[in-house]
PDB file of N, CA and C in Angstrom:
ATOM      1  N   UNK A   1      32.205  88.095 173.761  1.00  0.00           N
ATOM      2  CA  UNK A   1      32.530  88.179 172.345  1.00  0.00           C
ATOM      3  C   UNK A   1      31.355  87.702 171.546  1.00  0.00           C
ATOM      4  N   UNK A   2      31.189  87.874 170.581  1.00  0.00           N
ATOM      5  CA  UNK A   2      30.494  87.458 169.271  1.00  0.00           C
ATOM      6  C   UNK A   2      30.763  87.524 167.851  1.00  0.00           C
ATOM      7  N   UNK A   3      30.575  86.720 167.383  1.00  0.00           N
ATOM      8  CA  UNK A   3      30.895  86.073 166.135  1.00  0.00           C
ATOM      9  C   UNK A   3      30.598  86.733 164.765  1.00  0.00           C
ATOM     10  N   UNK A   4      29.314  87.896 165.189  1.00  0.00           N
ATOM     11  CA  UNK A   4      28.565  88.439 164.312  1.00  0.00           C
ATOM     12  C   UNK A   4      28.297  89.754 164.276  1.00  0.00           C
ATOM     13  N   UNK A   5      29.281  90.362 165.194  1.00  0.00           N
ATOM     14  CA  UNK A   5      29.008  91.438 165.557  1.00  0.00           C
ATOM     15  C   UNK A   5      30.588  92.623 165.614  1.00  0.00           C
ATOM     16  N   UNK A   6      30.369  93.604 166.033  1.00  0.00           N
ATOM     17  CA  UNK A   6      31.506  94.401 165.671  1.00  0.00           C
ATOM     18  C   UNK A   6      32.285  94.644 167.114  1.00  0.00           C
ATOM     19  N   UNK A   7      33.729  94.283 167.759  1.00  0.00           N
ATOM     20  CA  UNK A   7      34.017  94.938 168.553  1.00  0.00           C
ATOM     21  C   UNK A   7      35.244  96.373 168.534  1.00  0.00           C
ATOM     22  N   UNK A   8      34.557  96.914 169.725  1.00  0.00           N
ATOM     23  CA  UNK A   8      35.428  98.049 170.162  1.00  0.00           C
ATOM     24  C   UNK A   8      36.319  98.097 170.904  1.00  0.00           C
ATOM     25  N   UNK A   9      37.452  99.042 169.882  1.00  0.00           N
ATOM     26  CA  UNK A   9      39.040  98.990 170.460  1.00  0.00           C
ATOM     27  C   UNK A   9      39.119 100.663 171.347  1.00  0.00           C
ATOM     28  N   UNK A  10      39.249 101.134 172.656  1.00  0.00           N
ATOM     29  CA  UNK A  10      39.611 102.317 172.507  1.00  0.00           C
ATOM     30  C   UNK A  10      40.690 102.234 172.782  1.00  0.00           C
ATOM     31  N   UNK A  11      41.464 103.658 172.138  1.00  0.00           N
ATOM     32  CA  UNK A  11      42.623 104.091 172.127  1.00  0.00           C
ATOM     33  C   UNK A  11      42.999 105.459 172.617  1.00  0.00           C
ATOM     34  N   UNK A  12      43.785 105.859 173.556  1.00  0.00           N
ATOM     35  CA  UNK A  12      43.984 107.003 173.897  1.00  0.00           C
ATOM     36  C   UNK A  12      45.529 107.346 173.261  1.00  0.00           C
ATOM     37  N   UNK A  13      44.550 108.260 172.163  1.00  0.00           N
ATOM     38  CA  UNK A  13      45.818 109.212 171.569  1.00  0.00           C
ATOM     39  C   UNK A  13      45.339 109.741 170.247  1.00  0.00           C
ATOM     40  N   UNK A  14      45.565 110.159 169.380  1.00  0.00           N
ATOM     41  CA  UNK A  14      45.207 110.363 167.707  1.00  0.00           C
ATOM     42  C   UNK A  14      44.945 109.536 166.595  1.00  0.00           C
ATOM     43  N   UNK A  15      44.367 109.598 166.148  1.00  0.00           N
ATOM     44  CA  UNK A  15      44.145 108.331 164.871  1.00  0.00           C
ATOM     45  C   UNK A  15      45.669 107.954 164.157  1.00  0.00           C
ATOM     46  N   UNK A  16      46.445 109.162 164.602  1.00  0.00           N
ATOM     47  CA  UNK A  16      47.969 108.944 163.453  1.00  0.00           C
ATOM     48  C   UNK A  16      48.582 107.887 164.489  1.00  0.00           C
ATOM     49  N   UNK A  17      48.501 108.426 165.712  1.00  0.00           N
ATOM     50  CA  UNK A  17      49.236 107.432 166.975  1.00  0.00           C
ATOM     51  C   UNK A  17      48.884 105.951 166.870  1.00  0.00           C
ATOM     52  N   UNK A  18      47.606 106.242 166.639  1.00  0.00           N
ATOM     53  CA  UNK A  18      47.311 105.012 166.747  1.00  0.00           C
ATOM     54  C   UNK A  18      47.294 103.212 165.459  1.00  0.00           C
ATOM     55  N   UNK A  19      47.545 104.291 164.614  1.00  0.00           N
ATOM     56  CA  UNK A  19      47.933 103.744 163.563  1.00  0.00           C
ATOM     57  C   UNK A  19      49.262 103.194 163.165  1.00  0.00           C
ATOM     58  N   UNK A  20      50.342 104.299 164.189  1.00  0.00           N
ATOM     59  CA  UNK A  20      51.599 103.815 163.959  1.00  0.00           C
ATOM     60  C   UNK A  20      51.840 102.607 165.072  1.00  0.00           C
ATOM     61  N   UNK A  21      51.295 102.966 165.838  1.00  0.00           N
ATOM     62  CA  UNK A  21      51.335 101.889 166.723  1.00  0.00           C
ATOM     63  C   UNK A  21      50.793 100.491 167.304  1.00  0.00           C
ATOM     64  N   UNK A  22      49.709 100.426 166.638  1.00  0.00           N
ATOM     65  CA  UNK A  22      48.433  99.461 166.989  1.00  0.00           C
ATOM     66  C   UNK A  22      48.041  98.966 165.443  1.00  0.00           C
ATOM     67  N   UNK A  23      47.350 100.015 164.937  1.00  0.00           N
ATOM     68  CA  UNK A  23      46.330  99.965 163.717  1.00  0.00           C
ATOM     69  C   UNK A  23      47.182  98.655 162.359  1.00  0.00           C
ATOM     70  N   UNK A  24      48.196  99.803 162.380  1.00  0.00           N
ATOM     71  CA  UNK A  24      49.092  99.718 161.444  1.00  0.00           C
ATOM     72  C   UNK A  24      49.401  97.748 161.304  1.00  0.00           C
ATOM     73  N   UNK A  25      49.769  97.289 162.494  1.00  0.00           N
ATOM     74  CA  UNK A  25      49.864  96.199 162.569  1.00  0.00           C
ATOM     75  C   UNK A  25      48.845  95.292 162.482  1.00  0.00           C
ATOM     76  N   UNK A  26      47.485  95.625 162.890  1.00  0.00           N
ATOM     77  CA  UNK A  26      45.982  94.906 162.438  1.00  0.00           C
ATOM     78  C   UNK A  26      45.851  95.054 161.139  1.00  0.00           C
ATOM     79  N   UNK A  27      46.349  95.786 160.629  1.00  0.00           N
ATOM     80  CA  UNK A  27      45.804  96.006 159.152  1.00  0.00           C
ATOM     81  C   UNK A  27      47.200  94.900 158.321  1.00  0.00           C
ATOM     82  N   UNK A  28      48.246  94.977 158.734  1.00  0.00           N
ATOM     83  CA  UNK A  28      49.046  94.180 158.240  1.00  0.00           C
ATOM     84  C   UNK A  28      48.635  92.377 158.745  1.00  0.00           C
ATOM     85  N   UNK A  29      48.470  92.044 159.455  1.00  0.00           N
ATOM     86  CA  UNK A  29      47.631  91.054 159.963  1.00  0.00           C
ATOM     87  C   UNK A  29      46.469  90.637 159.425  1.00  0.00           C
ATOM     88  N   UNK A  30      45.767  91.633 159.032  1.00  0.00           N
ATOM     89  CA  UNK A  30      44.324  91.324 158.357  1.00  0.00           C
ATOM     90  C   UNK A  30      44.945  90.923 156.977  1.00  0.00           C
ATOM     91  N   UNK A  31      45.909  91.315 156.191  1.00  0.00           N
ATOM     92  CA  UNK A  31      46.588  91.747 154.821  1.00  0.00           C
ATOM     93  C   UNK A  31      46.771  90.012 154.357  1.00  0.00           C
ATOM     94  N   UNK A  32      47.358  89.304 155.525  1.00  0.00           N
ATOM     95  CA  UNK A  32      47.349  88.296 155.971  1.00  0.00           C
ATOM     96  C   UNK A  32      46.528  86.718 156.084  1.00  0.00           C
ATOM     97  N   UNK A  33      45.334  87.368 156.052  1.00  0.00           N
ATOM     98  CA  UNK A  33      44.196  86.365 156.300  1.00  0.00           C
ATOM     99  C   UNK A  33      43.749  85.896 154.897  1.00  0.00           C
ATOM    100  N   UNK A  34      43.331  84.690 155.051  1.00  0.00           N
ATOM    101  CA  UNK A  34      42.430  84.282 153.207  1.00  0.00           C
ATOM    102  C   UNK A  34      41.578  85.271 153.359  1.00  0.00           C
ATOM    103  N   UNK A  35      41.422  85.497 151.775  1.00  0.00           N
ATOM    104  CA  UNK A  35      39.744  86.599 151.374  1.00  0.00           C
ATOM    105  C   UNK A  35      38.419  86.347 152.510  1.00  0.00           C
ATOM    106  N   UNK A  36      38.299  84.757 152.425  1.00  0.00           N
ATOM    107  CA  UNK A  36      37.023  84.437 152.675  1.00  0.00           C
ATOM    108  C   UNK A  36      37.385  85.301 154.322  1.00  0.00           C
ATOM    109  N   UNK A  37      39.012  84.879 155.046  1.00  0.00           N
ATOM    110  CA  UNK A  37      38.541  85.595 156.487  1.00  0.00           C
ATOM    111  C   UNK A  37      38.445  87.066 156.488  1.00  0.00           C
ATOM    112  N   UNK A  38      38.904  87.724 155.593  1.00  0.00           N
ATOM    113  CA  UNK A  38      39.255  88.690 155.682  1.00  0.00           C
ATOM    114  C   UNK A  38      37.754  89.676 155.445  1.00  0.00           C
ATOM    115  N   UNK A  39      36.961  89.018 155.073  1.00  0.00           N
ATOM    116  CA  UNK A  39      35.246  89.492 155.016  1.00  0.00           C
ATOM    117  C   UNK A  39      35.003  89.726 156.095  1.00  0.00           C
ATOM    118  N   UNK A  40      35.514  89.421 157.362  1.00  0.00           N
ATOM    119  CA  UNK A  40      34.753  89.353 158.406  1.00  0.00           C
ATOM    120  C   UNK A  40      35.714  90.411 159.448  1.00  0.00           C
ATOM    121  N   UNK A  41      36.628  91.039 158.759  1.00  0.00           N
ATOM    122  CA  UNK A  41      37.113  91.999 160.096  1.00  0.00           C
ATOM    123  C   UNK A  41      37.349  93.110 159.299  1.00  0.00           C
ATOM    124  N   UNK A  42      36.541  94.033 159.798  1.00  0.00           N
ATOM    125  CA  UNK A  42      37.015  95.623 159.135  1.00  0.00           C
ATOM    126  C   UNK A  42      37.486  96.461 160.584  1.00  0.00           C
ATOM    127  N   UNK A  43      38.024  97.344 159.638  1.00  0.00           N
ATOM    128  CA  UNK A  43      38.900  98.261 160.675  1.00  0.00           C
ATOM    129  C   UNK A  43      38.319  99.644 160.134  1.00  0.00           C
ATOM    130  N   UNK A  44      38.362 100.105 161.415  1.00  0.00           N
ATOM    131  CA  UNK A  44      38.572 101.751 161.130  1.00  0.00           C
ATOM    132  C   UNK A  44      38.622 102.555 162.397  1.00  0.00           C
ATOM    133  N   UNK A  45      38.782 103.659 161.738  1.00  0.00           N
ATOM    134  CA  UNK A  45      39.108 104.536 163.064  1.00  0.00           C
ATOM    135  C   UNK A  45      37.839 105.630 163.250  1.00  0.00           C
ATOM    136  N   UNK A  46      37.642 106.441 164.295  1.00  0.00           N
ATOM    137  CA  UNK A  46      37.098 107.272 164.481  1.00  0.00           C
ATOM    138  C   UNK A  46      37.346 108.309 165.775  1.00  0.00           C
ATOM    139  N   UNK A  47      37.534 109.737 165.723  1.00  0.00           N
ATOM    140  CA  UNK A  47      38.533 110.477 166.795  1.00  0.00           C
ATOM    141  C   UNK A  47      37.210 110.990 167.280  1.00  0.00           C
ATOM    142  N   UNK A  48      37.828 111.564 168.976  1.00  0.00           N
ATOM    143  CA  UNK A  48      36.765 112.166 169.712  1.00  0.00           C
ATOM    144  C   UNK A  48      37.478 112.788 170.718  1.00  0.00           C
ATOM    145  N   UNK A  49      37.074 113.793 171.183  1.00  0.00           N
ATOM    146  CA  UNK A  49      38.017 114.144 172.251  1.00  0.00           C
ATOM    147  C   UNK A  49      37.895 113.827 173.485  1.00  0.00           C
ATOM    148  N   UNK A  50      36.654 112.921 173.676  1.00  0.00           N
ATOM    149  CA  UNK A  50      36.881 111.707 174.771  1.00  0.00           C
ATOM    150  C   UNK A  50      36.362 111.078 175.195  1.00  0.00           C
ATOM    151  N   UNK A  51      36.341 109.573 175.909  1.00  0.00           N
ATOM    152  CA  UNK A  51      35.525 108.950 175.607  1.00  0.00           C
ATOM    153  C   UNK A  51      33.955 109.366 175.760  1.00  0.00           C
ATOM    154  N   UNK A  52      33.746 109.896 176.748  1.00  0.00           N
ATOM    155  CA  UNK A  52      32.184 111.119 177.209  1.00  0.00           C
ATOM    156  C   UNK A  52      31.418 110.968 175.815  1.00  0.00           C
ATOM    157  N   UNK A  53      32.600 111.759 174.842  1.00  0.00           N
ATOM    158  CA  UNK A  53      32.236 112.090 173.736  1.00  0.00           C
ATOM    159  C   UNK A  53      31.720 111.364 173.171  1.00  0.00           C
ATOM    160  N   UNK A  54      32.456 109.833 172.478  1.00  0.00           N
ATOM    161  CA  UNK A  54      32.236 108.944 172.003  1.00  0.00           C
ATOM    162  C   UNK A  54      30.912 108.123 172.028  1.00  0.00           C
ATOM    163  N   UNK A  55      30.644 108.258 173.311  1.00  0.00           N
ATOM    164  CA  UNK A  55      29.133 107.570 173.758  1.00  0.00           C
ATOM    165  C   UNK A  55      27.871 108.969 173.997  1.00  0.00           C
ATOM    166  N   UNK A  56      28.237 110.129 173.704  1.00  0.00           N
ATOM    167  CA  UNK A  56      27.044 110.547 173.379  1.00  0.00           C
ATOM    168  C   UNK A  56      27.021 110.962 172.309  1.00  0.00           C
ATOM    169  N   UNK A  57      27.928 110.985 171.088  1.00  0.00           N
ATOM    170  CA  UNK A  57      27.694 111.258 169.712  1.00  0.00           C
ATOM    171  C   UNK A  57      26.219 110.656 169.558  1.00  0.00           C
ATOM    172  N   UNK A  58      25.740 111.698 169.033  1.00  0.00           N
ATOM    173  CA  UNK A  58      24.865 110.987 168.235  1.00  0.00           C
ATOM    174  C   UNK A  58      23.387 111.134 169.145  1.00  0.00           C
ATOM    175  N   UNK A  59      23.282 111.479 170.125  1.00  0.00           N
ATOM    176  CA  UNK A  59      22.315 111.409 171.500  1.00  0.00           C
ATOM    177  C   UNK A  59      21.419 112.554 171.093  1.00  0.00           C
ATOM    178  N   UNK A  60      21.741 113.620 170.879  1.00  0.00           N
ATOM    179  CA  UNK A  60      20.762 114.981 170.225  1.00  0.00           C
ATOM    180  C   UNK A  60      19.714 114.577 169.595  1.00  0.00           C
ATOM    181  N   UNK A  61      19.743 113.884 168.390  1.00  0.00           N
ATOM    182  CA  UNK A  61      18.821 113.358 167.532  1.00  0.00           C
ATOM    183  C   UNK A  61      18.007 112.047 167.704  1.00  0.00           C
ATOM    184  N   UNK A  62      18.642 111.547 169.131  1.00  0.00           N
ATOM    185  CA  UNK A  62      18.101 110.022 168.907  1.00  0.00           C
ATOM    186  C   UNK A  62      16.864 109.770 170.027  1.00  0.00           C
ATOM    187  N   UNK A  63      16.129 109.233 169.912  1.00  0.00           N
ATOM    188  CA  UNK A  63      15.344 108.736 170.846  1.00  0.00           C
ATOM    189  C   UNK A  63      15.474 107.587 171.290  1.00  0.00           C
ATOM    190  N   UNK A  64      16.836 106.843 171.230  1.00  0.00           N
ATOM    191  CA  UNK A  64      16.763 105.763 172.478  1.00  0.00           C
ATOM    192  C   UNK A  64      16.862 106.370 173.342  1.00  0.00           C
ATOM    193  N   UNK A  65      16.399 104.868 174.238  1.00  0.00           N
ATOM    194  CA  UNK A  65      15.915 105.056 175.578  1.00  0.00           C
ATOM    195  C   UNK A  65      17.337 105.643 176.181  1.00  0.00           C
ATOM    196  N   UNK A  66      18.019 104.817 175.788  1.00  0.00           N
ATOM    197  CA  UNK A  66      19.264 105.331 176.627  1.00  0.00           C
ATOM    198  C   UNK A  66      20.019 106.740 176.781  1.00  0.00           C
ATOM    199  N   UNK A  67      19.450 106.974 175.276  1.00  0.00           N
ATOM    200  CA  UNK A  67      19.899 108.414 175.017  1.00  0.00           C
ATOM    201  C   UNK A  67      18.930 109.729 175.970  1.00  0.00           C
ATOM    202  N   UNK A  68      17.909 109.287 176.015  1.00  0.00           N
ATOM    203  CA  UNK A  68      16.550 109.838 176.973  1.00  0.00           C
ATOM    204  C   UNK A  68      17.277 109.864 178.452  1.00  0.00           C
ATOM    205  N   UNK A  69      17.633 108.619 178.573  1.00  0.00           N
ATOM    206  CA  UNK A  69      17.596 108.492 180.289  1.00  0.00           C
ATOM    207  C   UNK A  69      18.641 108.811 180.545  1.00  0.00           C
ATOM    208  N   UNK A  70      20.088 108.471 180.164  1.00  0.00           N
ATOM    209  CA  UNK A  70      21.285 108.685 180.865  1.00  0.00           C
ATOM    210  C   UNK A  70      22.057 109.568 179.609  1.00  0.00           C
ATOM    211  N   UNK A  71      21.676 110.074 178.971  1.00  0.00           N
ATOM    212  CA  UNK A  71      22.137 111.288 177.700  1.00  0.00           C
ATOM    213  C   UNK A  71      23.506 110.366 177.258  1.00  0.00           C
ATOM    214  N   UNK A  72      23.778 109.423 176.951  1.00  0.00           N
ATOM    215  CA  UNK A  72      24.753 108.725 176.446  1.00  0.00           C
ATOM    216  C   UNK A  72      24.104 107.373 175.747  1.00  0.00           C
ATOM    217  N   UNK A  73      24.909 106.556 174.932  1.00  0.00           N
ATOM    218  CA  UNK A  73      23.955 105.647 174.730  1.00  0.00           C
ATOM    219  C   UNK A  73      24.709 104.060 175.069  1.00  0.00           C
ATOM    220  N   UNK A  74      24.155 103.151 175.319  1.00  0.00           N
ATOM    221  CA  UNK A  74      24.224 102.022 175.811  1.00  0.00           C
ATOM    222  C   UNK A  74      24.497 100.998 175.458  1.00  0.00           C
ATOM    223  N   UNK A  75      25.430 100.090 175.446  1.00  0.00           N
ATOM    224  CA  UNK A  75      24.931  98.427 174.973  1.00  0.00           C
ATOM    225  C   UNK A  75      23.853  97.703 175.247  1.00  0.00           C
ATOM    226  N   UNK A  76      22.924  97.589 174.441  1.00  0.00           N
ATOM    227  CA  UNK A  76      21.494  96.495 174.859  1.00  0.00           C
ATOM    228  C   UNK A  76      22.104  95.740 175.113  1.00  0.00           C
ATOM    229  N   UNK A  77      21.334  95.401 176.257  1.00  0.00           N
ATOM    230  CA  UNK A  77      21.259  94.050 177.558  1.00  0.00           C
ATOM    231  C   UNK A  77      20.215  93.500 177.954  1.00  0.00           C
ATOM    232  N   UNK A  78      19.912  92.227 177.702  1.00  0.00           N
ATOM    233  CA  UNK A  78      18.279  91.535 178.540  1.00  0.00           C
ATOM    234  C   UNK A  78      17.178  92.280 177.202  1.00  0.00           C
ATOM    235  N   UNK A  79      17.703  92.354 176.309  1.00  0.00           N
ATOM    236  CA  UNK A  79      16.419  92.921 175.787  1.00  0.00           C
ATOM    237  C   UNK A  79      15.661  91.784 174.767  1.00  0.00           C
ATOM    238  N   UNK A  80      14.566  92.023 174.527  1.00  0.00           N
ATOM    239  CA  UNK A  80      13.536  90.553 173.665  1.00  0.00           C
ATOM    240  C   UNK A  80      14.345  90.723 172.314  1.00  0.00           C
ATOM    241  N   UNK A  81      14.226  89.368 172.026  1.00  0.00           N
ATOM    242  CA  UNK A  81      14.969  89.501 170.715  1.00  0.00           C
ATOM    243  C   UNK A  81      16.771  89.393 170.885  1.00  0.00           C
ATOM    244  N   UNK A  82      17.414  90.055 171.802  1.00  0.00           N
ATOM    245  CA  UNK A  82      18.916  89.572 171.631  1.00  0.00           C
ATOM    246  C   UNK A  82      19.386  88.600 172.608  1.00  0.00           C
ATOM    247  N   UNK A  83      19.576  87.871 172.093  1.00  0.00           N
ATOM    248  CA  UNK A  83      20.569  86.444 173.017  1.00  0.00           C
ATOM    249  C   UNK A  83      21.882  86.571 173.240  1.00  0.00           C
ATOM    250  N   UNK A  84      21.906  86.833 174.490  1.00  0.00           N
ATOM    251  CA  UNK A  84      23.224  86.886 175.216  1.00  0.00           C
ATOM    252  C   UNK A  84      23.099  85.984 176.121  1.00  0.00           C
ATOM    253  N   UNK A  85      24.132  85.430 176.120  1.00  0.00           N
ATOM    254  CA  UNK A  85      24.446  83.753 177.075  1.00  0.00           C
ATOM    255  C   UNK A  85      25.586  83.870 177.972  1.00  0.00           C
ATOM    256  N   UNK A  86      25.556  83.818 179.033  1.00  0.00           N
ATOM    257  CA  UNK A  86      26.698  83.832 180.228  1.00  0.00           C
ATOM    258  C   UNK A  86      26.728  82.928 180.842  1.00  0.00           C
ATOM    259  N   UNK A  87      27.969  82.677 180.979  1.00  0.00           N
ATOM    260  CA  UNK A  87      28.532  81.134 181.212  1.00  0.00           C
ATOM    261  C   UNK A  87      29.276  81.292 182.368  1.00  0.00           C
ATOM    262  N   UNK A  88      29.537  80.387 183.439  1.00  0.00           N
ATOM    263  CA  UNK A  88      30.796  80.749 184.370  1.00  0.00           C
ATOM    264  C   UNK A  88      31.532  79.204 184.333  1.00  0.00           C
ATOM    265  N   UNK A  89      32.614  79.687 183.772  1.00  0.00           N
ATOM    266  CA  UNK A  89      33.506  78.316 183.001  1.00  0.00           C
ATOM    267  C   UNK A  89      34.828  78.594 184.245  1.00  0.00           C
ATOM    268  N   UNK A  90      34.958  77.029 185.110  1.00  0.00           N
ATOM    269  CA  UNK A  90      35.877  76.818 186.135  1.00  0.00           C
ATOM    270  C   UNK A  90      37.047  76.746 185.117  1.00  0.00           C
ATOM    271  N   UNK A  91      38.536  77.269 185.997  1.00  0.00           N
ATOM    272  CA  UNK A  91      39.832  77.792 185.317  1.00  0.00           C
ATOM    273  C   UNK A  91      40.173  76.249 185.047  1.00  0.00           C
ATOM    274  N   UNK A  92      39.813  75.695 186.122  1.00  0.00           N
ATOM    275  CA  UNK A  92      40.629  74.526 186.212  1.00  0.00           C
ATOM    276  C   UNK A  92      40.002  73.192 184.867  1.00  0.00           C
ATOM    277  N   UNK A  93      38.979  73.408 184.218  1.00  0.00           N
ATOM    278  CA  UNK A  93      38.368  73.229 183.123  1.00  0.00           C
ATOM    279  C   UNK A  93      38.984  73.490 182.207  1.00  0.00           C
ATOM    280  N   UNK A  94      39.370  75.167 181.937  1.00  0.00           N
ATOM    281  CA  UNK A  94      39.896  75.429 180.853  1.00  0.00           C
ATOM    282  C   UNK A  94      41.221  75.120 180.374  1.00  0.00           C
ATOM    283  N   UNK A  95      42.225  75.093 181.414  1.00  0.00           N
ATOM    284  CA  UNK A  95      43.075  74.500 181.573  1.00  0.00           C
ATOM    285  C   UNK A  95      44.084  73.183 181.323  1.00  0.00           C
ATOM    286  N   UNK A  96      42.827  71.999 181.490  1.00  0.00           N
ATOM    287  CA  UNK A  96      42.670  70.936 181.839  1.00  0.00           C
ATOM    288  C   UNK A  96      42.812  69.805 180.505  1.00  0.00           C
ATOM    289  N   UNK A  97      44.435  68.965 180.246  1.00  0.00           N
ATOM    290  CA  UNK A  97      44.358  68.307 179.156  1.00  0.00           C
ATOM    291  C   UNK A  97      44.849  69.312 178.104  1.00  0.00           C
ATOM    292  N   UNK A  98      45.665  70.368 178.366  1.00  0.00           N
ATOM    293  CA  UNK A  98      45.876  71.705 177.714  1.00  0.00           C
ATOM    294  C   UNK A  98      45.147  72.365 176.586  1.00  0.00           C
ATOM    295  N   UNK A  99      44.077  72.511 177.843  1.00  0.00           N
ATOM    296  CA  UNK A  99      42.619  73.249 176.567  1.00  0.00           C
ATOM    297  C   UNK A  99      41.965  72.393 176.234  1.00  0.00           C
ATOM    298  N   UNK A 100      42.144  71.257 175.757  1.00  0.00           N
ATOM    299  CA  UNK A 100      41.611  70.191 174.681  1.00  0.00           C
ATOM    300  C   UNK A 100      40.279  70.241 174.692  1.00  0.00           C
ATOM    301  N   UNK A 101      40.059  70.279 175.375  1.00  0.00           N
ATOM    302  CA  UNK A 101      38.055  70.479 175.797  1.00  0.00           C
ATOM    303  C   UNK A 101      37.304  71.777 175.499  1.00  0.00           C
ATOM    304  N   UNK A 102      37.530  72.649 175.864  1.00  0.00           N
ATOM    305  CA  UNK A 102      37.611  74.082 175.934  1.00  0.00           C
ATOM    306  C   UNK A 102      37.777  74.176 174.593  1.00  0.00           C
ATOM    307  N   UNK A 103      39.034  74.348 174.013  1.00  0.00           N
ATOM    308  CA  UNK A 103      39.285  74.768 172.373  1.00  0.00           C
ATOM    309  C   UNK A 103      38.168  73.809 171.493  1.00  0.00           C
ATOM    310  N   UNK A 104      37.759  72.695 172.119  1.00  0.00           N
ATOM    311  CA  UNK A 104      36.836  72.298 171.093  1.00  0.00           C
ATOM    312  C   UNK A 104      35.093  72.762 171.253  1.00  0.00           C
ATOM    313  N   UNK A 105      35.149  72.919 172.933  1.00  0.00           N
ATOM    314  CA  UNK A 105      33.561  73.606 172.956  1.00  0.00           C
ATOM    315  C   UNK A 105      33.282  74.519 172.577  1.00  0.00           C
ATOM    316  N   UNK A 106      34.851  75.608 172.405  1.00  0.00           N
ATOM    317  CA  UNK A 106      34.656  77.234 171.971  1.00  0.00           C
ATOM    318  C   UNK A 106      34.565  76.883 169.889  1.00  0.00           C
ATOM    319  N   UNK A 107      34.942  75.657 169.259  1.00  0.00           N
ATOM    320  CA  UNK A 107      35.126  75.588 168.038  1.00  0.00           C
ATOM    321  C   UNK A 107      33.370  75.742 167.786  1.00  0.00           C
ATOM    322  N   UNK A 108      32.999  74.261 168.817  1.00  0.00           N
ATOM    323  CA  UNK A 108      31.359  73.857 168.692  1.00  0.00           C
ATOM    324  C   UNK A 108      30.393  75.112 168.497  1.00  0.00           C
ATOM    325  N   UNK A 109      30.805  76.072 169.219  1.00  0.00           N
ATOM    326  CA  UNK A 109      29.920  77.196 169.884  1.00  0.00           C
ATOM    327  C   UNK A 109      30.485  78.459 168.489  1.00  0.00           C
ATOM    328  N   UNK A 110      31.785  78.439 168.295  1.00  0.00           N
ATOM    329  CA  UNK A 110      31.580  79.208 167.016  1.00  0.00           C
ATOM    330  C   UNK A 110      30.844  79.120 165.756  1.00  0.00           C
ATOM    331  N   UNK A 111      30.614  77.503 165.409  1.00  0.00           N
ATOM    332  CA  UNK A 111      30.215  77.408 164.369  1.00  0.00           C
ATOM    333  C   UNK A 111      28.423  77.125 164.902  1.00  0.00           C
ATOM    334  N   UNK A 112      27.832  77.074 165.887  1.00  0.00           N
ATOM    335  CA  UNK A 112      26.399  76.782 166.021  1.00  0.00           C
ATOM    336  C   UNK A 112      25.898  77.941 166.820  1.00  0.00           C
ATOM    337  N   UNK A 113      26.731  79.572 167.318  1.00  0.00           N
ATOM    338  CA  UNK A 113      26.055  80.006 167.742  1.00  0.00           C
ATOM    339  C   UNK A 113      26.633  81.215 167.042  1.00  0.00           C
ATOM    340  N   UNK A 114      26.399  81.421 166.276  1.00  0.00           N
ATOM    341  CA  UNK A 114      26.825  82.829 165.447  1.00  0.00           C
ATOM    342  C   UNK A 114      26.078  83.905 165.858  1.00  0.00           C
ATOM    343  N   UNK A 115      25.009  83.972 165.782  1.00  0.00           N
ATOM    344  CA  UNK A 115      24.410  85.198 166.776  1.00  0.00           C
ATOM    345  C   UNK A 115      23.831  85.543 167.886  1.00  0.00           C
ATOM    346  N   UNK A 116      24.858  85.154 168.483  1.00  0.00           N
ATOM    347  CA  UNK A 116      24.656  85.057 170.345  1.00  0.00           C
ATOM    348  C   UNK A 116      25.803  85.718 170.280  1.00  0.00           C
ATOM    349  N   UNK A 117      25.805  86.308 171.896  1.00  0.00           N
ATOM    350  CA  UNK A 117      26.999  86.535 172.557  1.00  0.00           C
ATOM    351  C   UNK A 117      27.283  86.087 173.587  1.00  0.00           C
ATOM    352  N   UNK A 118      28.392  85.855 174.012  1.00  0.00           N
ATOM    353  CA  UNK A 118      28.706  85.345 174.888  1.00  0.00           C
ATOM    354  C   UNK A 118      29.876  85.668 176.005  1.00  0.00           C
ATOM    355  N   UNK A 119      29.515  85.839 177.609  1.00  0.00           N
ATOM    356  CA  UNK A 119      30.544  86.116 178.529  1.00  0.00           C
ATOM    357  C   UNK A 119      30.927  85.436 179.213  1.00  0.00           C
ATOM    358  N   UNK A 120      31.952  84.695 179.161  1.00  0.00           N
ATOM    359  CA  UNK A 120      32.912  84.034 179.860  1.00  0.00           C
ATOM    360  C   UNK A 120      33.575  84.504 181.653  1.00  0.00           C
ATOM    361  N   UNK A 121      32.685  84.360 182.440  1.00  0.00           N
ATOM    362  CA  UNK A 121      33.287  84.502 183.563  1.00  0.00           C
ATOM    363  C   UNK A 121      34.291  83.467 184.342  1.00  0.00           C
TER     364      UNK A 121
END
């Protein structure tokens, strides 16, 4: 996850499906949040007829690398300039004191590492 960045939901079915069923309720949820949170989560949709699709939109015109090498395009990984941090956090840690530790290192790490990402194994 990251703090600063956008994640992806897929959905198999139609933007209407998915709205009655999923969307509909994020957006009522978001409806929900103070202003100030509500800056920080946008929604939207976008249809494709599958995922294939989805990840080479856009590949015709582009010259990433990724688009070059594997005709789809990629999440940067290891590259100069983006910090991604992987962690392997024991269950029995997270667990432990119900969270108490954990919910406060993940508070620490929200507010001092905003543009990192981070994977939790």
């Amino acid at each position: 996850w990251t703090l600063s960045s956008i994640v992806v939901l897929y959905f198999r079915g139609t933007a209407s499906e998915a709205e009655a069923t999923f969307v509909g309720a994020l957006r009522e949820w978001r409806a929900r949040l103070t202003a100030e949170q509500q800056q920080y989560v946008t929604i939207s949709l976008t249809e494709f007829d599958s995922y294939w699709a989805s990840r080479t939109a856009g590949c015709r015109d582009s010259s990433s690398v990724a688009c070059r090498t594997f005709g789809a395009e990629t999440d940067a990984t290891g590259q100069a300039g983006v910090n991604i941090h992987s962690r392997m956090i024991p269950a029995a840690w997270v667990t432990q004191n119900n969270g108490a530790e954990a919910k406060a290192t993940l508070k620490w790490m929200m507010y001092n590492g905003w543009s990192t990402f981070n994977y939790f194994l």
